[in-house]
C-alpha atoms as a PDB file:
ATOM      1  CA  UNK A   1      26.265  19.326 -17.007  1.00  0.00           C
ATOM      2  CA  UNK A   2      22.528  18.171 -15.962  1.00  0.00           C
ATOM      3  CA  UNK A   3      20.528  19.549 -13.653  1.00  0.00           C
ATOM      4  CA  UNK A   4      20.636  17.932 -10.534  1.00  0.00           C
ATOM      5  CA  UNK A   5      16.485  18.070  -9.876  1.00  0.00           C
ATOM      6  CA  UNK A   6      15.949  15.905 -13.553  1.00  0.00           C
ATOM      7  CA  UNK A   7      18.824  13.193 -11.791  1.00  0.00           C
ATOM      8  CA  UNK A   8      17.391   9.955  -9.793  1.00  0.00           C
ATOM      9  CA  UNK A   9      17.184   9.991  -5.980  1.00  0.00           C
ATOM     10  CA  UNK A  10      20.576   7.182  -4.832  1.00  0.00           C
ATOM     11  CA  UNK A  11      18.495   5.172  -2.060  1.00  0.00           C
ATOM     12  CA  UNK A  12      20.784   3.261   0.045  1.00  0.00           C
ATOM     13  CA  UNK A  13      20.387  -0.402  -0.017  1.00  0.00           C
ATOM     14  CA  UNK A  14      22.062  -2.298   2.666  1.00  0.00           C
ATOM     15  CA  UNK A  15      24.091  -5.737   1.730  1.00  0.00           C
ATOM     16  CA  UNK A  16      21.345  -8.075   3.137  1.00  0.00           C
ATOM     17  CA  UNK A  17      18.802  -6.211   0.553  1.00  0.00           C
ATOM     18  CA  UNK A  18      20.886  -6.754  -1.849  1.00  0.00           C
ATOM     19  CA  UNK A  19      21.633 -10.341  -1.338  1.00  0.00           C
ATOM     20  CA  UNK A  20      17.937 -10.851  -0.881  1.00  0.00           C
ATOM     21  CA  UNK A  21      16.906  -9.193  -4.090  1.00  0.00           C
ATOM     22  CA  UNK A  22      19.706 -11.154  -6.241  1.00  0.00           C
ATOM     23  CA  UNK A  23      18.567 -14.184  -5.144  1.00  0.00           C
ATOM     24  CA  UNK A  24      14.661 -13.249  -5.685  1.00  0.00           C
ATOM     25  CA  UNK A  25      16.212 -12.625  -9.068  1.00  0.00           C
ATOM     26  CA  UNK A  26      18.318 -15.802  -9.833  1.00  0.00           C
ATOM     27  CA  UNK A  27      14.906 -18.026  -8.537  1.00  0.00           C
ATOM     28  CA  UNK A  28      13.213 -16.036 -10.454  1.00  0.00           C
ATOM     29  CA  UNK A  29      15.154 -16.979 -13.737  1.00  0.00           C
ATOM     30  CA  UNK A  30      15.628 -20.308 -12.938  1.00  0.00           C
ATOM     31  CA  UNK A  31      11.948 -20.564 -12.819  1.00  0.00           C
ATOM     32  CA  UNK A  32      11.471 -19.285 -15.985  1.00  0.00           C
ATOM     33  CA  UNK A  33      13.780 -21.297 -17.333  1.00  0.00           C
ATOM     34  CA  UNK A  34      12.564 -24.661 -15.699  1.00  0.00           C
ATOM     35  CA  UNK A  35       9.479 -23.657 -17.182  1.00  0.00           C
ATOM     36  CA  UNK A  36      10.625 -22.681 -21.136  1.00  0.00           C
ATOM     37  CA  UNK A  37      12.253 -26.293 -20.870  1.00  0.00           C
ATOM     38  CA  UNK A  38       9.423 -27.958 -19.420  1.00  0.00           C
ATOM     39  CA  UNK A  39       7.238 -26.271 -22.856  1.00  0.00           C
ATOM     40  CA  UNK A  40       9.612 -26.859 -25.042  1.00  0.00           C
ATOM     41  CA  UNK A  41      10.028 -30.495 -24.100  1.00  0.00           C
ATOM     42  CA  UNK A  42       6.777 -31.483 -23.349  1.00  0.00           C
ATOM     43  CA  UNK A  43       4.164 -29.665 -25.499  1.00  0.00           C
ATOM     44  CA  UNK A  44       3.632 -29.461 -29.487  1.00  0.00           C
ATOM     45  CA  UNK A  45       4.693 -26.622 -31.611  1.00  0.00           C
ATOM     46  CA  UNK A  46       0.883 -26.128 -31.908  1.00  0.00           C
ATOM     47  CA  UNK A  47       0.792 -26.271 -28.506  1.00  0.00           C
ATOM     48  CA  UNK A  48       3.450 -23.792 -27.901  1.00  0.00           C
ATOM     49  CA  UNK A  49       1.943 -21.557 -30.861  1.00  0.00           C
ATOM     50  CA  UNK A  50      -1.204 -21.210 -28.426  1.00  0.00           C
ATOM     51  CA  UNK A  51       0.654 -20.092 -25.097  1.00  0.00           C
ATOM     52  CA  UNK A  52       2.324 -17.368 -27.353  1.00  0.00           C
ATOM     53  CA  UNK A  53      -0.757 -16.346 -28.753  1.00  0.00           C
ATOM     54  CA  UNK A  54      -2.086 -16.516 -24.788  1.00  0.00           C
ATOM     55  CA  UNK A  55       0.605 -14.188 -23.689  1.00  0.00           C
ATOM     56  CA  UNK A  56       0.418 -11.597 -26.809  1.00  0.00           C
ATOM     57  CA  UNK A  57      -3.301 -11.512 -26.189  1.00  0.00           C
ATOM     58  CA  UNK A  58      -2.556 -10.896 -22.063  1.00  0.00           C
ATOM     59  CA  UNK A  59      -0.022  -7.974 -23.291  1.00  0.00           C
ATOM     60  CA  UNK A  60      -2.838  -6.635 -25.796  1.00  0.00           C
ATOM     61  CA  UNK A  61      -5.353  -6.956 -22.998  1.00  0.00           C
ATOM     62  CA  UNK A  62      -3.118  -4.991 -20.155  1.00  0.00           C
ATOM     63  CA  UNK A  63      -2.198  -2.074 -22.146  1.00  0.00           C
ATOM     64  CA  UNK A  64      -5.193  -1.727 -24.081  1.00  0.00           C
ATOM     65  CA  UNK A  65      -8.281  -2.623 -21.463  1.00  0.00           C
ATOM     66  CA  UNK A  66      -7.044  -2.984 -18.083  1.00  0.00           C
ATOM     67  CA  UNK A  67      -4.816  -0.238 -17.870  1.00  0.00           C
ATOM     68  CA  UNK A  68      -7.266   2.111 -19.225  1.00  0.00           C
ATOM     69  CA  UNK A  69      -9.358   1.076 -16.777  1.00  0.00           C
ATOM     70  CA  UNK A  70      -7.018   1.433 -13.242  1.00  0.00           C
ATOM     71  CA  UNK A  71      -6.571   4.284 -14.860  1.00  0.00           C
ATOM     72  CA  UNK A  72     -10.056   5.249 -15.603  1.00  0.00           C
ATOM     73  CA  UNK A  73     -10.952   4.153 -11.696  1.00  0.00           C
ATOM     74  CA  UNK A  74      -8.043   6.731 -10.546  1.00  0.00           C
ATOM     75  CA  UNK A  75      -9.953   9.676 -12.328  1.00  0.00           C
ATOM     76  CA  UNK A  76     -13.110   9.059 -11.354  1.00  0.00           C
ATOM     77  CA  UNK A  77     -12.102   8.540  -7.766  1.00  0.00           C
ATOM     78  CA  UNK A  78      -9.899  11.875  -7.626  1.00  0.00           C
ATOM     79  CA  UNK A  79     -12.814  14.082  -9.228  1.00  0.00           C
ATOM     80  CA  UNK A  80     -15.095  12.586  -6.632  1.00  0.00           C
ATOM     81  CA  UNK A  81     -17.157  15.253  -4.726  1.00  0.00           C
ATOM     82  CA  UNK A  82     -15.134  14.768  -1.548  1.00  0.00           C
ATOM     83  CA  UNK A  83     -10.733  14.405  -1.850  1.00  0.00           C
ATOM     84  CA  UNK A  84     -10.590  10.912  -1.797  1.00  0.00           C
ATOM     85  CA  UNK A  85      -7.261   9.791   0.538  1.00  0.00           C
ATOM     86  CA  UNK A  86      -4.323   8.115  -1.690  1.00  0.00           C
ATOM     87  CA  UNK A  87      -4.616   5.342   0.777  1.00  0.00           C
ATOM     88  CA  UNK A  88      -8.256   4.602  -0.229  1.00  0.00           C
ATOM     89  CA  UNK A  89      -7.515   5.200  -4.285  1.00  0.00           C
ATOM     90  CA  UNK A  90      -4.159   2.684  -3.529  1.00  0.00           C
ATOM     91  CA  UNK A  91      -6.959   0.247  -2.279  1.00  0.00           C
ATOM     92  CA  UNK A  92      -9.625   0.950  -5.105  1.00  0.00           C
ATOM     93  CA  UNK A  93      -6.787   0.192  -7.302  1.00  0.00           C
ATOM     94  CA  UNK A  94      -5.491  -2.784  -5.868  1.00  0.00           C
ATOM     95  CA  UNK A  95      -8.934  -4.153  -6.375  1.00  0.00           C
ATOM     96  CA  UNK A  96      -9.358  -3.650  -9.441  1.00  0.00           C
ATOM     97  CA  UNK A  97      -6.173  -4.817 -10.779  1.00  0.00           C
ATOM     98  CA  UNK A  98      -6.601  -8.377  -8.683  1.00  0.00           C
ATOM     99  CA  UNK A  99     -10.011  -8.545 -10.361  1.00  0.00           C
ATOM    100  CA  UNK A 100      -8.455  -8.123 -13.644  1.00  0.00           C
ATOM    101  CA  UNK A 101      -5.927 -10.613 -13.160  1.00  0.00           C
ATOM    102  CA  UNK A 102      -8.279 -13.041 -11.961  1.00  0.00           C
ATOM    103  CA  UNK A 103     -10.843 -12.086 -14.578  1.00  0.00           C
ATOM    104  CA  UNK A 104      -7.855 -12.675 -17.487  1.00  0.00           C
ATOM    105  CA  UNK A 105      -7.436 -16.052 -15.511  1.00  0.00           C
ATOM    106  CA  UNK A 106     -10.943 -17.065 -16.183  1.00  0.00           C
ATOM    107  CA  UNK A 107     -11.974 -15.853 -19.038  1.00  0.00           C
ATOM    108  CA  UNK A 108     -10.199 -19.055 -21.131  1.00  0.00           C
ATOM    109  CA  UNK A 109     -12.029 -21.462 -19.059  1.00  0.00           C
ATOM    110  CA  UNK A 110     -15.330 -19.453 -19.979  1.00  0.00           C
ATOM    111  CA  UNK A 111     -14.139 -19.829 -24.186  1.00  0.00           C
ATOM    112  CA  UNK A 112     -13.438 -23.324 -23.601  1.00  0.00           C
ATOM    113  CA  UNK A 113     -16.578 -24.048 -22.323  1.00  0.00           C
ATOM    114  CA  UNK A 114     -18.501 -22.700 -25.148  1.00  0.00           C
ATOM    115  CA  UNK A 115     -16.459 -24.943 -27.578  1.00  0.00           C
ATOM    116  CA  UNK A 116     -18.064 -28.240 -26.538  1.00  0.00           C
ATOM    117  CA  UNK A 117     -19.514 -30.539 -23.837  1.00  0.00           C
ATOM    118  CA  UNK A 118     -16.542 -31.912 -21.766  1.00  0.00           C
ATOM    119  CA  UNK A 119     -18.227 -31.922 -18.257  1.00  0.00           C
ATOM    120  CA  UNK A 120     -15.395 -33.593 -16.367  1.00  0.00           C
ATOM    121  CA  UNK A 121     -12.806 -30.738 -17.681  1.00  0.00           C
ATOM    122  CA  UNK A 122     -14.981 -27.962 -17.047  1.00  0.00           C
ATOM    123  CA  UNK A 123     -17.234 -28.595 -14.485  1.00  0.00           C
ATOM    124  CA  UNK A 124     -18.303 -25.503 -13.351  1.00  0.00           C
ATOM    125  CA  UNK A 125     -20.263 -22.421 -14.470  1.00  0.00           C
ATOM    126  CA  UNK A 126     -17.124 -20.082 -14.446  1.00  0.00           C
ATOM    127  CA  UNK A 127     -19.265 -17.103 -15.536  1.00  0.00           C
ATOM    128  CA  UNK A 128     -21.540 -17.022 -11.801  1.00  0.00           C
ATOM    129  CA  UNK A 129     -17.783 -17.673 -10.212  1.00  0.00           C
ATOM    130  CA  UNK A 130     -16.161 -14.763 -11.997  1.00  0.00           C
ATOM    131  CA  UNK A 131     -19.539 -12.487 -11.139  1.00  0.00           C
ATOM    132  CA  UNK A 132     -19.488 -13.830  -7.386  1.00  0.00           C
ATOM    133  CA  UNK A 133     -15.616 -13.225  -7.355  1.00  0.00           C
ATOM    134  CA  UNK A 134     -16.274  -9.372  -8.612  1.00  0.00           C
ATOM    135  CA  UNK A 135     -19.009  -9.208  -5.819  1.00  0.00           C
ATOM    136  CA  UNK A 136     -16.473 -10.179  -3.322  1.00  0.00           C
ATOM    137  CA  UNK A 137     -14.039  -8.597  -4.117  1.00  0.00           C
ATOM    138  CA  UNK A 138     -16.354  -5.203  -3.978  1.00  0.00           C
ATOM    139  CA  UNK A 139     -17.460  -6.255  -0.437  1.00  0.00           C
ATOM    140  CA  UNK A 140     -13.956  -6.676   0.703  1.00  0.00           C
ATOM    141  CA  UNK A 141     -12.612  -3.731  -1.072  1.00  0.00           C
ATOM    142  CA  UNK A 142     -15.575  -1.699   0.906  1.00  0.00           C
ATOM    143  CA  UNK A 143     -14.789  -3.106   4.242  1.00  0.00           C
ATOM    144  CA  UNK A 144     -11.029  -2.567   3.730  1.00  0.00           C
ATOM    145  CA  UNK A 145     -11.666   0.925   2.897  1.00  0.00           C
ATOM    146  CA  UNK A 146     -14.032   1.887   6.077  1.00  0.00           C
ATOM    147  CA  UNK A 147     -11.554   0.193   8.299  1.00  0.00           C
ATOM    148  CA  UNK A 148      -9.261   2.358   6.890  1.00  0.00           C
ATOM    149  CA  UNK A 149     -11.201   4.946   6.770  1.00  0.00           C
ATOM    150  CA  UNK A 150     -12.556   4.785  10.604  1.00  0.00           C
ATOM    151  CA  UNK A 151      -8.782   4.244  11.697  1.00  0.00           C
ATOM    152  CA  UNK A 152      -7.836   7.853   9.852  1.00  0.00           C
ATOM    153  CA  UNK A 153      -9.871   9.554  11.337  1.00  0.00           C
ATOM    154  CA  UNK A 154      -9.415   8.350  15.378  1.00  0.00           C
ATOM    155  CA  UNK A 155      -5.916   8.809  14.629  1.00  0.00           C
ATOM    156  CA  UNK A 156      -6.151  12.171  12.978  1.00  0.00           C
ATOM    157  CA  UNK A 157      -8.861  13.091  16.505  1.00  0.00           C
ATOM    158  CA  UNK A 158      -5.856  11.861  18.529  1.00  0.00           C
ATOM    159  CA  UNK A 159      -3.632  14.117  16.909  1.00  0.00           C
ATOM    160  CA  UNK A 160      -1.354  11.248  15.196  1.00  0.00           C
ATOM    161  CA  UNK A 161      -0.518  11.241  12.084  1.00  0.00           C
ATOM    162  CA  UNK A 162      -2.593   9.542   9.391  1.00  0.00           C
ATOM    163  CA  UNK A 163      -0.857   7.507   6.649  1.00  0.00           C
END
């Protein structure tokens, strides 16, 4: 027999959810496989060989950088001097793993334009954009927070509960 604490919590799901969620599903695969046929069809095995080496380098780069880091962020945050809300960390985290998509978005563009001149492909400097997106992204992150922050606390003087 197993303990009933080690067991998952049943969370009732009503028939709409459920309906909902298969078909996020089934577009979901079809998607995927629009776009393995689309590949397949359409692009070299050379070609191909370089969106698998993409997507093993993305895998490589979640577990082993950007994960480290969330995690890294969550630390730091929670051995702050101050208790640090979940809220806020849920934000600070959200942040930073938007910034590291973005950033793994970029960062090809960035390779490709060291490999050669090809202004009309590349025309930007993606290196100031990806600096000016972190900077935003900080700002906003910030502002999100205080709102937050400012809305706690008149709630908590009101005597409502804070979230």
């Amino acid at each position: 027999m197993t303990d009933p604490r080690l067991s998952e919590p049943q969370i009732a799901v009503s028939p709409g959810m459920a309906r909902v969620r298969a078909l996020l599903i089934g577009v979901g695969a079809a998607g995927l496989a629009l776009g393995a046929v689309v590949l397949f069809v359409l692009q070299s095995p050379m070609a191909i060989l370089g969106v698998v080496a993409w997507l093993l380098g993305a895998i490589i780069l979640h577990d082993a950088v950007l994960s480290p880091i969330v995690l890294g962020v969550s630390v730091l945050a929670r051995r702050a001097g101050r208790k640090v809300s979940r809220t806020v960390l849920l934000i600070i985290q959200g942040a930073v793993i938007v910034g590291a998509i973005l950033t793994l978005l970029v960062v090809p563009e960035i390779y490709a334009k060291t490999l050669g001149p090809a202004p009309t492909v590349l025309p930007f400097d993606y290196v100031l954009r990806l600096a000016l997106m972190w900077l935003a992204l900080i700002v906003v992150t910030a502002a999100v927070c205080a709102v937050y922050l400012r809305r706690a606390r008149r709630r908590q003087a009101n005597g409502m509960p804070v979230s």
